[in-house]
N, C-alpha and C. Protein backbone atom coordinates (compact mmCIF):
# COMPACT_ATOMS: atom_id res chain seq x y z
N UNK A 1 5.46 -75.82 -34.65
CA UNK A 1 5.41 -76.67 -33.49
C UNK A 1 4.38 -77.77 -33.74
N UNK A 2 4.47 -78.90 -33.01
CA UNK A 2 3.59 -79.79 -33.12
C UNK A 2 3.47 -80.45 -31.20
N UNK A 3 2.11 -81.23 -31.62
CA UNK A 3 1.30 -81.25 -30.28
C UNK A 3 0.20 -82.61 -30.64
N UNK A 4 0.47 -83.71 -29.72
CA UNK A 4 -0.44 -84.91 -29.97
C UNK A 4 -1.56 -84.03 -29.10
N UNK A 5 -2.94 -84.83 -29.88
CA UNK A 5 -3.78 -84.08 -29.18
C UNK A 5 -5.22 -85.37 -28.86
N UNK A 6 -6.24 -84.74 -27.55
CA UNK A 6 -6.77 -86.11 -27.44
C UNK A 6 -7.76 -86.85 -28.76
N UNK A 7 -8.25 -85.91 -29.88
CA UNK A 7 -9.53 -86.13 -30.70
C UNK A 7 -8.61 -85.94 -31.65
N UNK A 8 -7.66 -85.47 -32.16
CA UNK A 8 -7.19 -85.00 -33.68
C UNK A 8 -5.80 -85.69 -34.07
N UNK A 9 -5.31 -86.64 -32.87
CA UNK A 9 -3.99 -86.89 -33.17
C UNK A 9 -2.95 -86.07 -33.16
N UNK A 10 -1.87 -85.99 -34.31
CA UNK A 10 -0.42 -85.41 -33.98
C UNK A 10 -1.28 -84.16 -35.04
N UNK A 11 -0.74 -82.90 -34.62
CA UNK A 11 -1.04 -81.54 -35.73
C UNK A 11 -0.07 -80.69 -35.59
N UNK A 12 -0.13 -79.67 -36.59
CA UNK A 12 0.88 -78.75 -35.65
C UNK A 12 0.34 -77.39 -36.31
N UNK A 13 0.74 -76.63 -35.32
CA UNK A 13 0.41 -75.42 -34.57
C UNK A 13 1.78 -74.18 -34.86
N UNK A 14 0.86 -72.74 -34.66
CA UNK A 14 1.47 -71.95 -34.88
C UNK A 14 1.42 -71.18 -33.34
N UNK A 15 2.66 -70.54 -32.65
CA UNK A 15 2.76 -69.80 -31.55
C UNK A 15 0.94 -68.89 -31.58
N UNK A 16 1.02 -67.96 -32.72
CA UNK A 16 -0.16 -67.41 -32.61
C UNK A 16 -1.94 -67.87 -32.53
N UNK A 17 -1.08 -69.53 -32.70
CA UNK A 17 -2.82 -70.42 -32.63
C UNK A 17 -3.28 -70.56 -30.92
N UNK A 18 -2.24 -70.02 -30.49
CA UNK A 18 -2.57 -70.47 -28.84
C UNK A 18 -3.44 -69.46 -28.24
N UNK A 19 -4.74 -70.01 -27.30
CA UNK A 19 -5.21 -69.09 -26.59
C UNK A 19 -4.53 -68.78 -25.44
N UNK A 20 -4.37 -67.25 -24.45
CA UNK A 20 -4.01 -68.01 -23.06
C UNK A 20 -5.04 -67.22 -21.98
N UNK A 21 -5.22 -68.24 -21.42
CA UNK A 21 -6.06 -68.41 -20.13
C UNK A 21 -5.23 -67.53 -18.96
N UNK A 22 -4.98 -66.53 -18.67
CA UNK A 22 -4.44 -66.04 -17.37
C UNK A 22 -4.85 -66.98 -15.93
N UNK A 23 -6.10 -67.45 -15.80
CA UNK A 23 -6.36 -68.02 -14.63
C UNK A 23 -7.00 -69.49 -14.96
N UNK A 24 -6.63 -70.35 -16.45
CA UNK A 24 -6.50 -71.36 -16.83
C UNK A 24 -8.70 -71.54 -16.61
N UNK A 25 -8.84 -72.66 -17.14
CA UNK A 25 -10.52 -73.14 -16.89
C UNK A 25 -10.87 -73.29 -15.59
N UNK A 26 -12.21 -73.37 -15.13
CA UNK A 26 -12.37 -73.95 -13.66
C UNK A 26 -12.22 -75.12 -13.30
N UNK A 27 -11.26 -75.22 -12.25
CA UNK A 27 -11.09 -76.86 -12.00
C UNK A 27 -9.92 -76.89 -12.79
N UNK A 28 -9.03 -76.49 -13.49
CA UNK A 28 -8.02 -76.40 -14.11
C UNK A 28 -7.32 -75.12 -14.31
N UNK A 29 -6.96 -74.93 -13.06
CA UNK A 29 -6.37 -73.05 -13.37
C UNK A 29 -4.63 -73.42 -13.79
N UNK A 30 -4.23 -74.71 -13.44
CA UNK A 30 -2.86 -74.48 -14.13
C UNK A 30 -2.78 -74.70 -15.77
N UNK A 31 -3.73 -74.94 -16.04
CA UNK A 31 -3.77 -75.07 -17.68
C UNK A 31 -4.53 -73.29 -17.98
N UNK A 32 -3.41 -73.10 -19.02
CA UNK A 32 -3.96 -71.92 -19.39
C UNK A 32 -3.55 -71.33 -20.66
N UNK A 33 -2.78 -73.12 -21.40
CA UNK A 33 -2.36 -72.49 -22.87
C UNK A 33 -3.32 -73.88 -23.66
N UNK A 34 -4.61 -72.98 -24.46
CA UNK A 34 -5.29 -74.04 -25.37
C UNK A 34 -5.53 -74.03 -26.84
N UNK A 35 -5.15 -75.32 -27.58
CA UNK A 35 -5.77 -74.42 -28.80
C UNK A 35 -7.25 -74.55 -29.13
N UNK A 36 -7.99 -74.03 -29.88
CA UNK A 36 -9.40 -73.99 -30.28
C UNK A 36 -9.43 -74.69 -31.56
N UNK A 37 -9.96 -76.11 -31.58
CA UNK A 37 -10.07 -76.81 -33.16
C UNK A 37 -11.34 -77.14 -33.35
N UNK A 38 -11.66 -76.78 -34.39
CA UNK A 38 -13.06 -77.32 -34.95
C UNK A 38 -13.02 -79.02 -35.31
N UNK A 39 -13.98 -79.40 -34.95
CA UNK A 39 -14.26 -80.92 -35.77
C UNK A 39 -14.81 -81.00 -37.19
N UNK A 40 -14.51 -81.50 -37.74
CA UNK A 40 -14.74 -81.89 -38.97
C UNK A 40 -16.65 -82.05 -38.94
N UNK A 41 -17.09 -81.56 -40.17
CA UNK A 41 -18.24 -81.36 -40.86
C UNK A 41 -18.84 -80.82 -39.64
N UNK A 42 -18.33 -80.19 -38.86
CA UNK A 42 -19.22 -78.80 -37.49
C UNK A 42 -19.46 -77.77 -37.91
N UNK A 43 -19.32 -77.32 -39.29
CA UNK A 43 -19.65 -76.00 -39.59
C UNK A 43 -18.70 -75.03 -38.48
N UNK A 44 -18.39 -75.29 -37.92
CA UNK A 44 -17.60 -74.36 -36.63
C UNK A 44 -18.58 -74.38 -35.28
N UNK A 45 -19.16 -75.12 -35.66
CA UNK A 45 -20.44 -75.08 -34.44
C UNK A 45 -19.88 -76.27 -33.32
N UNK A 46 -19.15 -77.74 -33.57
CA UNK A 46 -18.64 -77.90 -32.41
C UNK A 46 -17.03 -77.80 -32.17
N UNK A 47 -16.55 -77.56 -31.52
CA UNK A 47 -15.09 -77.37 -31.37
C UNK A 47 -14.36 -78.04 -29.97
N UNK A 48 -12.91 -78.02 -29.84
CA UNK A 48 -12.30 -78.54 -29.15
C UNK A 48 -11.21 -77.40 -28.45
N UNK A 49 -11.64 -77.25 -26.94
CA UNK A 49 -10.24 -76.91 -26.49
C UNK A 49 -9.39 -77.83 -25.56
N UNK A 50 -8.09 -78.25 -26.70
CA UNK A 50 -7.13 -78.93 -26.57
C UNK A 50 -5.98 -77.88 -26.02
N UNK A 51 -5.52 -78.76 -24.67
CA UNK A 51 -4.68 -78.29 -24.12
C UNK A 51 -3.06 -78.36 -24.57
N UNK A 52 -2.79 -77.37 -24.43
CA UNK A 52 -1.29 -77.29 -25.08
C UNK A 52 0.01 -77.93 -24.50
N UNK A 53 -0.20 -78.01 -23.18
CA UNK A 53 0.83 -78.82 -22.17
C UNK A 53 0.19 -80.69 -21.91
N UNK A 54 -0.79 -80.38 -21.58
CA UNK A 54 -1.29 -81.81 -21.38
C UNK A 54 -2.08 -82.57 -22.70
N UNK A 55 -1.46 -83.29 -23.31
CA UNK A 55 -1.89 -83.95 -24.22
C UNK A 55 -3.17 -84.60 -24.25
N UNK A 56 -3.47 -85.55 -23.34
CA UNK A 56 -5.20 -85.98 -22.92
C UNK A 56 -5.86 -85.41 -22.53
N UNK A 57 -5.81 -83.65 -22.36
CA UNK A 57 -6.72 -82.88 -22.01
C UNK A 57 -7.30 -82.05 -22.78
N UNK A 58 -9.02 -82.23 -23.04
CA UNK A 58 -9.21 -81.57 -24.27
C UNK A 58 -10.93 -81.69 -23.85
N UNK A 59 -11.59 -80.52 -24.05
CA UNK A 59 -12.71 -80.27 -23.36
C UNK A 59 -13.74 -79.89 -24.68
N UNK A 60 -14.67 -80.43 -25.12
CA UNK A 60 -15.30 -80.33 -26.35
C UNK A 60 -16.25 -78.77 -26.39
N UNK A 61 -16.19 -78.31 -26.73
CA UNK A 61 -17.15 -76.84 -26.77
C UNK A 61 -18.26 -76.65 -27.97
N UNK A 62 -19.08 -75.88 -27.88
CA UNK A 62 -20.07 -75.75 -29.28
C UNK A 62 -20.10 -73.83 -28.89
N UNK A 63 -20.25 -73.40 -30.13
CA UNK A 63 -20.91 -72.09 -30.67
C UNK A 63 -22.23 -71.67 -30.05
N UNK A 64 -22.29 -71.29 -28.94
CA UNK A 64 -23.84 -71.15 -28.04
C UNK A 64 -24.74 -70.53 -29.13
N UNK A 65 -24.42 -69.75 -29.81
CA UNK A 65 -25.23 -68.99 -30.33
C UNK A 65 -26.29 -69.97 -32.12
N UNK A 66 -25.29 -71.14 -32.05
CA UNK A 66 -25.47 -71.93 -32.93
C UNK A 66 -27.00 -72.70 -32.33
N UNK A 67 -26.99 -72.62 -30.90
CA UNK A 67 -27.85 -73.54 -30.21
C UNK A 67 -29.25 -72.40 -29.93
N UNK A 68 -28.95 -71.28 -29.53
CA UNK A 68 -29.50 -70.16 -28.63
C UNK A 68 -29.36 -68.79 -29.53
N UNK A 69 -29.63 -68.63 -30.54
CA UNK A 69 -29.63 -67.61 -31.70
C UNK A 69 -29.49 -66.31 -30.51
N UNK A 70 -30.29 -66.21 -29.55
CA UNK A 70 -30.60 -64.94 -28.89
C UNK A 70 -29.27 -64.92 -27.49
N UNK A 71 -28.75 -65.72 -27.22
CA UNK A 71 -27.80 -65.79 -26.10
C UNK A 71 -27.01 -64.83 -26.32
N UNK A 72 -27.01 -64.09 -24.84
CA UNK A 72 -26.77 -62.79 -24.85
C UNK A 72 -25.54 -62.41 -23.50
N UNK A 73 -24.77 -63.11 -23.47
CA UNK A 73 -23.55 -63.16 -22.37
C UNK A 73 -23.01 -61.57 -22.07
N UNK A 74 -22.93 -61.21 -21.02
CA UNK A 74 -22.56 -59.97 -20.80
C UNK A 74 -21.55 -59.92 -19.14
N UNK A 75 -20.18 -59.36 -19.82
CA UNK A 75 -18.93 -59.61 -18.80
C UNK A 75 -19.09 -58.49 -17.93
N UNK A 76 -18.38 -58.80 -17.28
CA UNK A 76 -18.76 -57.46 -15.90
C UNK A 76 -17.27 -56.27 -16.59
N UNK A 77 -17.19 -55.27 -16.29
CA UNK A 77 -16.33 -54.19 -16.36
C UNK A 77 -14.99 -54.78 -16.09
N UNK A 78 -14.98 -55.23 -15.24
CA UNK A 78 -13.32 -55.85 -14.89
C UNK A 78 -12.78 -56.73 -15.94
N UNK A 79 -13.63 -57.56 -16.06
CA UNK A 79 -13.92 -58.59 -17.08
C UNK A 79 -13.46 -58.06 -18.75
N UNK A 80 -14.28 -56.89 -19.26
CA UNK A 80 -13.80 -56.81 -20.04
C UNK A 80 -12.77 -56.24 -20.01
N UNK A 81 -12.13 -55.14 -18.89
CA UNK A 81 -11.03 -54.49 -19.01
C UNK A 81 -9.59 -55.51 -18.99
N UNK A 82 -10.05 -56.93 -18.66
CA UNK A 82 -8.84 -57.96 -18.47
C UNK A 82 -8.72 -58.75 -20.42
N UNK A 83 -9.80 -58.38 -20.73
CA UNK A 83 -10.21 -58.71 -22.05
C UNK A 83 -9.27 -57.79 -23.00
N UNK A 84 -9.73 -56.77 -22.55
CA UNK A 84 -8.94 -55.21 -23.19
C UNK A 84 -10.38 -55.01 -24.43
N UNK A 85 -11.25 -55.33 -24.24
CA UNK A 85 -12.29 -54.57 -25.03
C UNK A 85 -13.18 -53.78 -23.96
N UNK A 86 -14.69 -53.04 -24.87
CA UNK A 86 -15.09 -52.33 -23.90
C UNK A 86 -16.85 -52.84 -23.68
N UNK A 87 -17.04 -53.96 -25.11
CA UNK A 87 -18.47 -54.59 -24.89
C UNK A 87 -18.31 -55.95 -25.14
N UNK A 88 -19.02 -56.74 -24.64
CA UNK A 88 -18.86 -58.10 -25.32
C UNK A 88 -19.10 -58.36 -26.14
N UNK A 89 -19.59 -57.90 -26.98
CA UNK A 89 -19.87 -58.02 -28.43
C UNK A 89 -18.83 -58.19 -29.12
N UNK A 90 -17.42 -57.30 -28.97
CA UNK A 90 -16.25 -57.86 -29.44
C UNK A 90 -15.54 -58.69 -29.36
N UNK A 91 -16.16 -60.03 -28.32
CA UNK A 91 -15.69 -61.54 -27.78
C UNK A 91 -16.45 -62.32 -28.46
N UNK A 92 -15.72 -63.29 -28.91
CA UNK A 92 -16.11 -64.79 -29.52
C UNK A 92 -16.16 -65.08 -28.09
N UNK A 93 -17.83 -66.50 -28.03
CA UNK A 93 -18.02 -67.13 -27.03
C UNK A 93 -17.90 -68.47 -27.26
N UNK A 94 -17.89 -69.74 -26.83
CA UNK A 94 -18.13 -70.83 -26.40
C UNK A 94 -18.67 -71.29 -25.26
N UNK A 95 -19.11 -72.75 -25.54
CA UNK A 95 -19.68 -73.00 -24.46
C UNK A 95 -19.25 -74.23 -24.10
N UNK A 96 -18.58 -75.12 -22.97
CA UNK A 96 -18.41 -76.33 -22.47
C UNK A 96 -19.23 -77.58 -22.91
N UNK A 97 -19.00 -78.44 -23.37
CA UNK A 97 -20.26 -79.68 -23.63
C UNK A 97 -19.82 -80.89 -22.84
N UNK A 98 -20.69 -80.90 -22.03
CA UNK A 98 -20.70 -82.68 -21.82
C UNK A 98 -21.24 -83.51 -22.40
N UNK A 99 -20.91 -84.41 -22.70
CA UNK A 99 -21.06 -85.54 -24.33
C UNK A 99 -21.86 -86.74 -23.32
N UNK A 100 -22.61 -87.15 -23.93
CA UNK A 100 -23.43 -88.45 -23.13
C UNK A 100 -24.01 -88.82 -24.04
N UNK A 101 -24.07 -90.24 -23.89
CA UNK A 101 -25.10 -91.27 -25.01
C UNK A 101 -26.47 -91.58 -24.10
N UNK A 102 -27.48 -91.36 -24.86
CA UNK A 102 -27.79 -90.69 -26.00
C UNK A 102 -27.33 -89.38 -26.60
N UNK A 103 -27.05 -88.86 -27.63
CA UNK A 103 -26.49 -87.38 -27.58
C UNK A 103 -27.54 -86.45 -26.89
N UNK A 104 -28.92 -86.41 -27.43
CA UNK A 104 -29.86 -85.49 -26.50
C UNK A 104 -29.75 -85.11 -25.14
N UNK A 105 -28.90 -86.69 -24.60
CA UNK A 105 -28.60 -85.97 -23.00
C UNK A 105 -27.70 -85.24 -22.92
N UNK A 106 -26.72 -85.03 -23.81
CA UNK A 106 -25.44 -84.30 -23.64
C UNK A 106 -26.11 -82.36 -23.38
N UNK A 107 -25.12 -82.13 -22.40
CA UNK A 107 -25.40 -80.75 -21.87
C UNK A 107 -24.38 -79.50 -22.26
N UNK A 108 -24.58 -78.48 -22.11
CA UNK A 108 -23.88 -77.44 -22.18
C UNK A 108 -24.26 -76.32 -21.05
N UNK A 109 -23.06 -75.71 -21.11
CA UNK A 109 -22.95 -74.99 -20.02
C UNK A 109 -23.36 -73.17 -20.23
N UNK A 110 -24.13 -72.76 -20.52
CA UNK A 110 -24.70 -71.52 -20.67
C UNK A 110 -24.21 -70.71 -20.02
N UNK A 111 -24.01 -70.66 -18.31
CA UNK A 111 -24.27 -69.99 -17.57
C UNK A 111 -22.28 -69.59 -17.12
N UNK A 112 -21.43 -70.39 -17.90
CA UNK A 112 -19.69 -69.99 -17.45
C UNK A 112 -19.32 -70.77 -18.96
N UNK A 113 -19.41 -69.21 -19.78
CA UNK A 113 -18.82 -69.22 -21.01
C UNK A 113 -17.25 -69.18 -21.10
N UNK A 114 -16.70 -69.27 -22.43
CA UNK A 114 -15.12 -69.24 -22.57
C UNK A 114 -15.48 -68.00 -23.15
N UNK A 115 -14.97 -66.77 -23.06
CA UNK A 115 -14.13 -65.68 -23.73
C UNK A 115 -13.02 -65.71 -24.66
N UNK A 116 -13.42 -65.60 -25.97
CA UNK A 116 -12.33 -65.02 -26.78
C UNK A 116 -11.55 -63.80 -27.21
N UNK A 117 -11.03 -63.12 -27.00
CA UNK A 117 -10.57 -62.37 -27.89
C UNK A 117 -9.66 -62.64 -29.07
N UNK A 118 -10.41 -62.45 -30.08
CA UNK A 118 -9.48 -63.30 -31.36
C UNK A 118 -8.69 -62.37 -31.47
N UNK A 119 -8.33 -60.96 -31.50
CA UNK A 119 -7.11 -60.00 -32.05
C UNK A 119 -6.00 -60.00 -30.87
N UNK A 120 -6.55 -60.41 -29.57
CA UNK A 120 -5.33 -60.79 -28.76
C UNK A 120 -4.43 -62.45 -28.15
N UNK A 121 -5.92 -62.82 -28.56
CA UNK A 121 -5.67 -64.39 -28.39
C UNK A 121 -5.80 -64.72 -26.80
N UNK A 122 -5.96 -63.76 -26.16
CA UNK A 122 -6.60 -63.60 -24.57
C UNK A 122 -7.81 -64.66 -24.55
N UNK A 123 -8.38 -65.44 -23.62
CA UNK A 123 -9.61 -65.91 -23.28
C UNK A 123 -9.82 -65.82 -21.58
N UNK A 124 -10.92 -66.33 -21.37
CA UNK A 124 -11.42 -66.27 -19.93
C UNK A 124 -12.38 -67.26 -20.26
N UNK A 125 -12.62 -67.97 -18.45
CA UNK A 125 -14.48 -68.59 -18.74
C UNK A 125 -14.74 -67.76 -17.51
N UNK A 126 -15.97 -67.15 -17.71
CA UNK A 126 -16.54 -66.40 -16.88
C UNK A 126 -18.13 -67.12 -16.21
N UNK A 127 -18.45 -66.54 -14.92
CA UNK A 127 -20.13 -66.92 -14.34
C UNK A 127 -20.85 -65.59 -14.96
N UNK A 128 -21.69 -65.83 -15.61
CA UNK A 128 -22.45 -64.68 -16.24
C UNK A 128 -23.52 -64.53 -15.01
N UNK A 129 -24.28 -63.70 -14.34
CA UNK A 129 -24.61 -63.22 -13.48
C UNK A 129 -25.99 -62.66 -14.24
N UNK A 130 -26.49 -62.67 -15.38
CA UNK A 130 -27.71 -62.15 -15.83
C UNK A 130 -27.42 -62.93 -16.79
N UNK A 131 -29.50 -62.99 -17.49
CA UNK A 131 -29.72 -63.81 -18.58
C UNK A 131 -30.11 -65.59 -17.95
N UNK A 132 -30.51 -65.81 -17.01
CA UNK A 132 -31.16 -66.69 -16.44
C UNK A 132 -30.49 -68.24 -17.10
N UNK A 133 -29.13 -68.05 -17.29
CA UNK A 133 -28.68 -69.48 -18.12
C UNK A 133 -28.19 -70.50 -16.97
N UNK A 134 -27.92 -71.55 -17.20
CA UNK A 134 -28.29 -72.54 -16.54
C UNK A 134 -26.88 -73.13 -16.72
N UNK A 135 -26.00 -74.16 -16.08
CA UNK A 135 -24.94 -74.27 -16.63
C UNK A 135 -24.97 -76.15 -17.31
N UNK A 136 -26.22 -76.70 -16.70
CA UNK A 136 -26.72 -77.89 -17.66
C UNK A 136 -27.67 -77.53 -18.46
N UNK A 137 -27.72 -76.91 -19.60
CA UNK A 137 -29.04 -77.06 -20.14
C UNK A 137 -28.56 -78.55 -21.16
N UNK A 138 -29.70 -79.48 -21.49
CA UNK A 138 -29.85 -80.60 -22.61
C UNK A 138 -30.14 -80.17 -23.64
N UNK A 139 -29.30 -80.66 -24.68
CA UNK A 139 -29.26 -80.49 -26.29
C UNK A 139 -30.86 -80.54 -26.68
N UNK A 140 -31.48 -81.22 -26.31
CA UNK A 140 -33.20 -81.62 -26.12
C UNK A 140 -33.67 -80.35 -26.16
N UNK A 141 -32.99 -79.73 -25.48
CA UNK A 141 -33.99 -78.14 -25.19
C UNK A 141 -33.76 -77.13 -26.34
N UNK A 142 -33.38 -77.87 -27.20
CA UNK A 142 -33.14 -76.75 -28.26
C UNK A 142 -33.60 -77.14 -29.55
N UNK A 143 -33.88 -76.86 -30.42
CA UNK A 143 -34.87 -76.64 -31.90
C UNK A 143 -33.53 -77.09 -32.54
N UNK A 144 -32.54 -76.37 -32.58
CA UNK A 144 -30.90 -76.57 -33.82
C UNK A 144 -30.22 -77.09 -33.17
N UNK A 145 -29.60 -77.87 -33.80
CA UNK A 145 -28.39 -78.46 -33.42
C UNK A 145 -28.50 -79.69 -32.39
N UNK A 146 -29.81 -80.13 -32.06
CA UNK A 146 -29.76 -81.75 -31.62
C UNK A 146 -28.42 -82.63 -31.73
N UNK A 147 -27.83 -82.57 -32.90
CA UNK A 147 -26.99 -83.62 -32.81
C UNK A 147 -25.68 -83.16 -32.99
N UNK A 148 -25.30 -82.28 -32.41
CA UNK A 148 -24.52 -80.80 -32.29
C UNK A 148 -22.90 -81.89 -31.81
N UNK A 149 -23.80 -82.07 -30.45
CA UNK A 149 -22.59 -82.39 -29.70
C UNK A 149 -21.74 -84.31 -29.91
């Protein structure tokens, strides 16, 4: 399959590259099929979720843990049972970025991560409820990855 996309142009895609969102992002619950692309020279640290139906929709993400070595996201019981794991530890996370010039102002969202499950291809963004995260923190506030986003 193939899919114009807003940052990468025309690509194409495999059925199994798709994440799906059961209750789509916040502010976007009818979108709920995305793919996850890395940008070029990100190490995997910033990425893109490009929407699979809407072509200009595509929400930039970074590797929290790339930023926050110690970030420690923890899903509630329901949460993971919609996951189908039993700790979060078995979820790939992301985190939302808002991009602003200067880059230092650009923010991320700590506090309503994306959920992966890579062996089902399931995701979620969840409100984490512990761990005191913030859902603007500034690239500024961090030691790695300044120029991340």
């Amino acid at each position: 399959m193939e899919i114009t996309t807003k940052y990468f142009g025309q690509i194409a895609y495999e059925a199994g590259d798709v994440l799906y969102f059961r209750d789509g992002l916040f502010g976007f619950e009818e979108e709920t099929q995305f793919l996850l692309l890395p940008f070029a020279d990100s190490d995997g640290t910033l990425l893109c979720f490009q929407s699979v139906t809407t072509p200009g929709l595509a929400f930039v993400a970074m590797n929290p843990f790339s930023l926050k070595p110690d970030y420690a996201p923890r899903l509630r019981p329901a949460e993971l049972k919609a996951m189908d794991v039993t700790q979060s530890e078995e979820l790939s996370f992301y985190v939302l970025c808002v991009v602003r010039q200067p880059v230092s102002e650009s923010t991320v969202n700590l506090k309503c991560p994306v959920a992966v499950n890579e062996d089902t291809g399931t995701a979620m963004q969840t409100i984490l409820e512990d761990g005191g995260y913030e859902m603007r923190h500034r690239l500024s506030e961090f030691q790695e990855g300044r120029s991340s986003c």
